[in-house]
Structures are given as structure tokens and as C-alpha cells.
N, C-alpha and C. Protein backbone atom coordinates (compact mmCIF):
# COMPACT_ATOMS: atom_id res chain seq x y z
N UNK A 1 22.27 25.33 2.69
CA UNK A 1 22.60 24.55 3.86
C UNK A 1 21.29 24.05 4.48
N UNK A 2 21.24 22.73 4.67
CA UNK A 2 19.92 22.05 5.04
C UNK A 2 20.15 21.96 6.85
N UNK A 3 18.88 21.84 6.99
CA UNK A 3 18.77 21.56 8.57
C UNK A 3 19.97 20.13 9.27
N UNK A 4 20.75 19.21 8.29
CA UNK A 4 21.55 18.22 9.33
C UNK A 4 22.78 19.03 8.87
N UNK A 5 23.10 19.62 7.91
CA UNK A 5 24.51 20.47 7.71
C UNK A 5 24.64 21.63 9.27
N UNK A 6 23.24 22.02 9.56
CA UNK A 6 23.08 22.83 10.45
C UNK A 6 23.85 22.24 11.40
N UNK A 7 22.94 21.18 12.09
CA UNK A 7 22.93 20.36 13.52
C UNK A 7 24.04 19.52 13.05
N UNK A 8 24.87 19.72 12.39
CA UNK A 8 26.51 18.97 12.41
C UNK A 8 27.18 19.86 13.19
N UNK A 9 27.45 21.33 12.04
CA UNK A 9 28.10 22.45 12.94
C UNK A 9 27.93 22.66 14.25
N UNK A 10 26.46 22.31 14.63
CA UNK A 10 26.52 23.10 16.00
C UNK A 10 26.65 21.97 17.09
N UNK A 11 26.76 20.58 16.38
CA UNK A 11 27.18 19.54 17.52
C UNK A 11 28.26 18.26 16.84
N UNK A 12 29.45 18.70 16.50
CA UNK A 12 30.01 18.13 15.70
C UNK A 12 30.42 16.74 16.54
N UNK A 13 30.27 16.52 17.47
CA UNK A 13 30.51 15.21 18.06
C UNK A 13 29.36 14.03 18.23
N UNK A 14 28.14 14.30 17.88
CA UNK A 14 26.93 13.84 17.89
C UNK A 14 26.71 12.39 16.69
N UNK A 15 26.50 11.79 17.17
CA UNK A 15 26.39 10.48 15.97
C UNK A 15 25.04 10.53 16.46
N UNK A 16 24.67 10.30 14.83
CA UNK A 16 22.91 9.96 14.32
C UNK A 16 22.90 8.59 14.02
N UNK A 17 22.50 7.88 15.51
CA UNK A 17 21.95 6.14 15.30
C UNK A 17 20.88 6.00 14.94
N UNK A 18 19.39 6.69 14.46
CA UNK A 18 18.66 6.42 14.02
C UNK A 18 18.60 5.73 12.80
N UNK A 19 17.44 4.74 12.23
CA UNK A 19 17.59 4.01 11.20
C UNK A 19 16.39 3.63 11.04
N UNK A 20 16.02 4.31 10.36
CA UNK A 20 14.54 4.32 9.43
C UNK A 20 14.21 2.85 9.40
N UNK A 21 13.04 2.31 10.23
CA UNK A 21 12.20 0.76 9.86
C UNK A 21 11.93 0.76 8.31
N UNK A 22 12.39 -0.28 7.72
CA UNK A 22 12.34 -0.92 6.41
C UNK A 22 10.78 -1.39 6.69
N UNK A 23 9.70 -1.24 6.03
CA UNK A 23 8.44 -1.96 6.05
C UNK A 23 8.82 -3.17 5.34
N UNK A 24 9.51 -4.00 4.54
CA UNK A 24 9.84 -5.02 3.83
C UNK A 24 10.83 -6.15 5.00
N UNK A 25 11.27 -5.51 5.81
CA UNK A 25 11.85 -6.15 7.04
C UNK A 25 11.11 -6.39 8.33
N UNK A 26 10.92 -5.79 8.63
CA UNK A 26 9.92 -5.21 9.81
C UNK A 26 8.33 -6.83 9.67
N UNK A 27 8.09 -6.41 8.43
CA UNK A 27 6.68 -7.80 7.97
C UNK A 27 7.52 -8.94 8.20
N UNK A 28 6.69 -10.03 9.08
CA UNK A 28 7.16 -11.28 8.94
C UNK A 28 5.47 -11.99 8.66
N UNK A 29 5.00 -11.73 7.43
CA UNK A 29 3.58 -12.60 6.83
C UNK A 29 4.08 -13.88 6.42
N UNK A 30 3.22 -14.67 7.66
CA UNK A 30 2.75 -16.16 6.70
C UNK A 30 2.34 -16.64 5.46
N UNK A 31 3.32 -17.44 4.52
CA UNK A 31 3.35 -17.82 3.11
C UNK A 31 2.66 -18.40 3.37
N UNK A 32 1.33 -18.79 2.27
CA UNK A 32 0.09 -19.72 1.99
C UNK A 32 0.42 -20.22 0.63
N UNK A 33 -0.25 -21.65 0.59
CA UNK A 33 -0.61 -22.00 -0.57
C UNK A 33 -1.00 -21.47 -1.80
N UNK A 34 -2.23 -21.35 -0.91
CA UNK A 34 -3.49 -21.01 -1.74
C UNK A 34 -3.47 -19.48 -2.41
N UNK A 35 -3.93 -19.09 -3.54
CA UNK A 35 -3.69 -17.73 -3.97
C UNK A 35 -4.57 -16.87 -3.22
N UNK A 36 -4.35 -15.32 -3.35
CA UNK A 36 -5.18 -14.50 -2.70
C UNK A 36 -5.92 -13.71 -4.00
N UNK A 37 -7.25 -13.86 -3.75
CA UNK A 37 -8.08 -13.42 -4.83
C UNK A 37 -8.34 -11.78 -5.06
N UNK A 38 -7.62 -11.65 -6.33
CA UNK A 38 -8.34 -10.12 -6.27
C UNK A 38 -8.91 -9.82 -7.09
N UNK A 39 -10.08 -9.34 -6.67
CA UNK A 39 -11.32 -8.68 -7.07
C UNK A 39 -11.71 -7.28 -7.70
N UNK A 40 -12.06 -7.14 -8.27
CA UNK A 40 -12.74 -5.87 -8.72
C UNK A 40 -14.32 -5.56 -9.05
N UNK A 41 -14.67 -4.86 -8.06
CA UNK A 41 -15.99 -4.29 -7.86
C UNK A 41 -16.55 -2.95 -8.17
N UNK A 42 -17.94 -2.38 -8.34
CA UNK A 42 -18.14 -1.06 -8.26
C UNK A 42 -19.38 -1.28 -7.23
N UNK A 43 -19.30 -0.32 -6.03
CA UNK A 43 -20.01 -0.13 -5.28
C UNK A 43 -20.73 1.52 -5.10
N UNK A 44 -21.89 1.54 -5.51
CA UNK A 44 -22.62 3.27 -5.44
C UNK A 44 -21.57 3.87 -6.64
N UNK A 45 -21.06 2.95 -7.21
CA UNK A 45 -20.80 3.58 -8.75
C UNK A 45 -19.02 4.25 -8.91
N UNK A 46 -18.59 3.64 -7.66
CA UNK A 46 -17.12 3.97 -7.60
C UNK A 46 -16.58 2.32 -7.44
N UNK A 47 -14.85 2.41 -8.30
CA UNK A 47 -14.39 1.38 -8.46
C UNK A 47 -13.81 0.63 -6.89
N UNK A 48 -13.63 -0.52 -6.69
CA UNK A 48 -12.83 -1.02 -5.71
C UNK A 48 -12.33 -1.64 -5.79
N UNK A 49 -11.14 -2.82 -4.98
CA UNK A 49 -10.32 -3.26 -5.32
C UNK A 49 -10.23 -4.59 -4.47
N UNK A 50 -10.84 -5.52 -4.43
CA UNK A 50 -10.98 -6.41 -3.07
C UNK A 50 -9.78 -7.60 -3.07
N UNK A 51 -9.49 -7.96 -1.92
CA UNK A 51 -8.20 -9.09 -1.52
C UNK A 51 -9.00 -9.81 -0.58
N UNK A 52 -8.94 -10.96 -1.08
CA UNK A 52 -9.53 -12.28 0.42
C UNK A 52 -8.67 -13.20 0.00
N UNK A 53 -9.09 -14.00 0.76
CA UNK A 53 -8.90 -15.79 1.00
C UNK A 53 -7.39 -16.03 1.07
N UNK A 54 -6.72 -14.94 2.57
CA UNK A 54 -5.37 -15.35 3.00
C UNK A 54 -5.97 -15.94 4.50
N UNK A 55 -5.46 -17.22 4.51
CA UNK A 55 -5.47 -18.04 5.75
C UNK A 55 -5.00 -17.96 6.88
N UNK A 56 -4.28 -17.41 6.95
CA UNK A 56 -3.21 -16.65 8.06
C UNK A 56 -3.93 -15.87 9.14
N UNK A 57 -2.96 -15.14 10.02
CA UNK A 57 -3.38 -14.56 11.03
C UNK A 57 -4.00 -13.24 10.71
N UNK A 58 -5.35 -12.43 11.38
CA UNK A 58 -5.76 -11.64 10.83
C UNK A 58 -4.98 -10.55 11.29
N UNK A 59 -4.21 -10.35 12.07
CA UNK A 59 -3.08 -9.35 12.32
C UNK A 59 -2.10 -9.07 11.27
N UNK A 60 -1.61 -10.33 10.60
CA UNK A 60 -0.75 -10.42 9.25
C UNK A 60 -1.67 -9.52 8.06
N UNK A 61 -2.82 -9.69 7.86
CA UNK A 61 -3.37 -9.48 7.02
C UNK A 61 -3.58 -8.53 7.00
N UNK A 62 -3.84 -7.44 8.49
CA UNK A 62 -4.06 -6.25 8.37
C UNK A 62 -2.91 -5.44 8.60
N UNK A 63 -2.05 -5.98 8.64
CA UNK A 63 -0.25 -5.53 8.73
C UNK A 63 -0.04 -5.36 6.72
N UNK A 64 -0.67 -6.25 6.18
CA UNK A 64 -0.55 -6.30 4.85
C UNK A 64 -1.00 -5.09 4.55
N UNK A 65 -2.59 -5.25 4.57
CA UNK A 65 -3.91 -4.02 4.64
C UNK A 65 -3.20 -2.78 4.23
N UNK A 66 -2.32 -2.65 5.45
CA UNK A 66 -1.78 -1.14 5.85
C UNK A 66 -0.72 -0.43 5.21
N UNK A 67 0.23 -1.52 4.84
CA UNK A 67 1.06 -1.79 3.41
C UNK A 67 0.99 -1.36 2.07
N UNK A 68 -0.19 -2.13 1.90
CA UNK A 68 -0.61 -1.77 0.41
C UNK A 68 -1.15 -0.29 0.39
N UNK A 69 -2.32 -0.04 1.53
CA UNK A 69 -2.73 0.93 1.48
C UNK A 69 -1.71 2.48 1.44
N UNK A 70 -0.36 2.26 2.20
CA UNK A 70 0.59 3.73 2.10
C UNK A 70 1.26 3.36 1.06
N UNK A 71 1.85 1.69 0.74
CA UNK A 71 2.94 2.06 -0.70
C UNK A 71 1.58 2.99 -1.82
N UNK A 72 0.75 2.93 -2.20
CA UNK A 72 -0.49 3.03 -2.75
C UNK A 72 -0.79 4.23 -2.58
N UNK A 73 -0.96 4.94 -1.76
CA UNK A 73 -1.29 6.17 -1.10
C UNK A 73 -3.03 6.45 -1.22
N UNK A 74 -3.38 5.09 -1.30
CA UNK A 74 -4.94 5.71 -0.95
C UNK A 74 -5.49 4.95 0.19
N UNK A 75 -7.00 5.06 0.25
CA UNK A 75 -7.69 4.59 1.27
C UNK A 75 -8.60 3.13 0.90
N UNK A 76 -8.55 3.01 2.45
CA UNK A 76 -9.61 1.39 2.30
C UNK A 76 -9.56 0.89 3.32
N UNK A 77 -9.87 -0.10 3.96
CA UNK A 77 -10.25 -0.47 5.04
C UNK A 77 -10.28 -1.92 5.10
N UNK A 78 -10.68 -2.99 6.12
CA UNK A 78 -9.93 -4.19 6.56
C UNK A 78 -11.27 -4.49 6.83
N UNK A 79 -12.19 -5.57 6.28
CA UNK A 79 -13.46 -6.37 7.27
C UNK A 79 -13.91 -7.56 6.99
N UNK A 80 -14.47 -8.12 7.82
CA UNK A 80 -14.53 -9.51 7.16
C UNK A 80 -13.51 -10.27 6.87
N UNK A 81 -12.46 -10.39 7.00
CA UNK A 81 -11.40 -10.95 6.45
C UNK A 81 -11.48 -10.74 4.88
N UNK A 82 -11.50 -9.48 4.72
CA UNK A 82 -11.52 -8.84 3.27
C UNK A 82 -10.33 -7.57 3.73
N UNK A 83 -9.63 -7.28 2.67
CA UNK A 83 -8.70 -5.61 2.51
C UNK A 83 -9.87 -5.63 1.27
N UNK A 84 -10.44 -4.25 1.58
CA UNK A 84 -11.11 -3.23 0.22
C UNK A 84 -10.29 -1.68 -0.09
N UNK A 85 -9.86 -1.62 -1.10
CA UNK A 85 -8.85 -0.36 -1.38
C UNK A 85 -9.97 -0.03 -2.50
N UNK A 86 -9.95 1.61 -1.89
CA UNK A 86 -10.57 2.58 -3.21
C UNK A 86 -10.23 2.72 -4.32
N UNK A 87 -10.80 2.19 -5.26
CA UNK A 87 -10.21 2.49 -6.85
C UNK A 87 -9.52 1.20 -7.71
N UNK A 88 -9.09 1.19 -8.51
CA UNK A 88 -8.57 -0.13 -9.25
C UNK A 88 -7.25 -0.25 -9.73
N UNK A 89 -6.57 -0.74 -8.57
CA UNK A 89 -5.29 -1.21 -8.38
C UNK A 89 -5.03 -2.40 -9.02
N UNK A 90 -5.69 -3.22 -9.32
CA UNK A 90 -5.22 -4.40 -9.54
C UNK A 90 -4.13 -4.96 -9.70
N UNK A 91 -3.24 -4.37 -10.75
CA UNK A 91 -2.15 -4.68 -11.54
C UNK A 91 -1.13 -4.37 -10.28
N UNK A 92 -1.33 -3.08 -9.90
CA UNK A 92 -0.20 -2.68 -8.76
C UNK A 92 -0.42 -3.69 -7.68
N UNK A 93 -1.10 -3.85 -6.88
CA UNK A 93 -1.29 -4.76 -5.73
C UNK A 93 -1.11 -6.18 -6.35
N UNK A 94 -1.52 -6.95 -7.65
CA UNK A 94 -0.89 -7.70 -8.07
C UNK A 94 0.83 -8.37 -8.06
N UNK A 95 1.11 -6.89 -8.82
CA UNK A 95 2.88 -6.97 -8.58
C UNK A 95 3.58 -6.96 -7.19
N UNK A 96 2.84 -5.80 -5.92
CA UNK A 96 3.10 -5.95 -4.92
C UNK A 96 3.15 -7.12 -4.09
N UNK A 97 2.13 -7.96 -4.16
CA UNK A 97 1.88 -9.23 -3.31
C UNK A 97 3.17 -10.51 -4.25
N UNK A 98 2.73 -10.33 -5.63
CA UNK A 98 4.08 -10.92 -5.76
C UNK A 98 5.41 -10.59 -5.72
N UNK A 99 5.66 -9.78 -5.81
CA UNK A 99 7.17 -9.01 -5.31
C UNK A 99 7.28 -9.95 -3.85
N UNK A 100 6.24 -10.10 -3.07
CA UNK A 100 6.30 -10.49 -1.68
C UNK A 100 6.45 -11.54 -1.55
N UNK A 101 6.05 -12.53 -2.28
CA UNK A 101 6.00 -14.30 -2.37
C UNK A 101 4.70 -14.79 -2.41
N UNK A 102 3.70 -14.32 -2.46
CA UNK A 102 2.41 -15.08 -2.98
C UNK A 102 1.98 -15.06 -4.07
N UNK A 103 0.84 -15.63 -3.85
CA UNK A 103 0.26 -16.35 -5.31
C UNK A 103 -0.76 -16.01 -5.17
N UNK A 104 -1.14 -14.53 -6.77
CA UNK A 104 -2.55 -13.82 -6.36
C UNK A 104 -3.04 -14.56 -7.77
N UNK A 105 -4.63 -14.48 -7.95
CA UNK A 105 -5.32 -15.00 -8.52
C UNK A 105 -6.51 -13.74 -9.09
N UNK A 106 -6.25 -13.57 -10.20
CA UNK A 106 -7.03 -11.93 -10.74
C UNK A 106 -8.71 -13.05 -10.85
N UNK A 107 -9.67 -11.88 -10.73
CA UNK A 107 -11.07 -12.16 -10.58
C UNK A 107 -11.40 -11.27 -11.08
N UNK A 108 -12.69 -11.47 -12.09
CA UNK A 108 -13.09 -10.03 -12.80
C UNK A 108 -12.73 -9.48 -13.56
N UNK A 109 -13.33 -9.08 -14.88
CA UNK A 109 -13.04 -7.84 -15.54
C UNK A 109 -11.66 -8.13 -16.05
């Protein structure tokens, strides 16, 4: 018996309106033309993963940033009007941004 089998029994009249934010709903990012370039770098000898040249608002972008970074589960950070993610995603953040409706453009390697 799990903890909501619990809190049924002991409040059987209780409706659960909560409803988990969809991150795929919740984003409203500006479609661009132009593709978003991704990069692959090694910096002090570890891989990275770089995204530029979205035109849009830099709030969108770091709404993106933050996206990629938890579906992903690693780290990286937002500067310059650059997202840099630790390690070499490419292919995944590839499929992700298109799953989304843009048009990425592989660089490198």
C-alpha cells in the first residue's frame, strides 16, 4: 500500500486537482528561420556541446537552456547568447530541438 492508497482511506472525499506542468506545453519558443548551430568543442580537455545563433528572446533561449539541460540530466550553463552543455550530446539535443520545430545545423567533428 503506497502513500495515495493511504491518503484515500483516510480522506475518502478529497479530490486531487493537481496536474503536473507539461514542460512541452508550458514553452511557448519563437520559431526562427535560421538553423541553430551545434557545436562540438574540447575545453581543458573535456568534451562540450555548444548551441548559438537563435534570434529570439534571450529568456526563450534560456527557458530552452534549462530544458535540454534536465531532459539530459547534466550540467551547463547559458552566456553570451551561447547554451554550453557538458559532454557530447549532439545527436540527443539534435533530435530534441527537432522534435521541437527547428532547424539545427551540426558543426564539427
Amino acid at each position: 500500500m503506497d502513500l495515495h492508497d493511504q491518503l484515500k482511506n483516510l480522506f475518502p472525499d478529497h479530490v486531487n486537482e493537481e496536474k503536473e506542468p507539461d514542460i512541452e506545453e508550458s514553452l511557448d519558443i519563437w520559431m526562427q528561420d535560421d538553423p541553430i548551430i551545434c557545436k562540438y568543442e574540447k575545453r581543458k580537455g573535456k568534451p562540450i556541446t555548444i548551441l548559438e545563433g537563435y534570434t529570439g528572446a534571450t529568456e526563450d533561449f534560456k527557458m530552452l537552456a534549462k530544458e535540454i539541460k534536465t531532459t539530459l540530466s547534466v550540467g551547463g550553463s547559458f552566456k553570451d547568447d551561447k547554451i554550453i552543455i557538458q559532454g557530447d550530446y549532439r545527436d540527443k539535443i539534435m533530435n530534441i530541438l527537432k522534435n521541437k520545430g527547428f532547424k539545427v545545423k551540426r558543426v564539427g567533428g
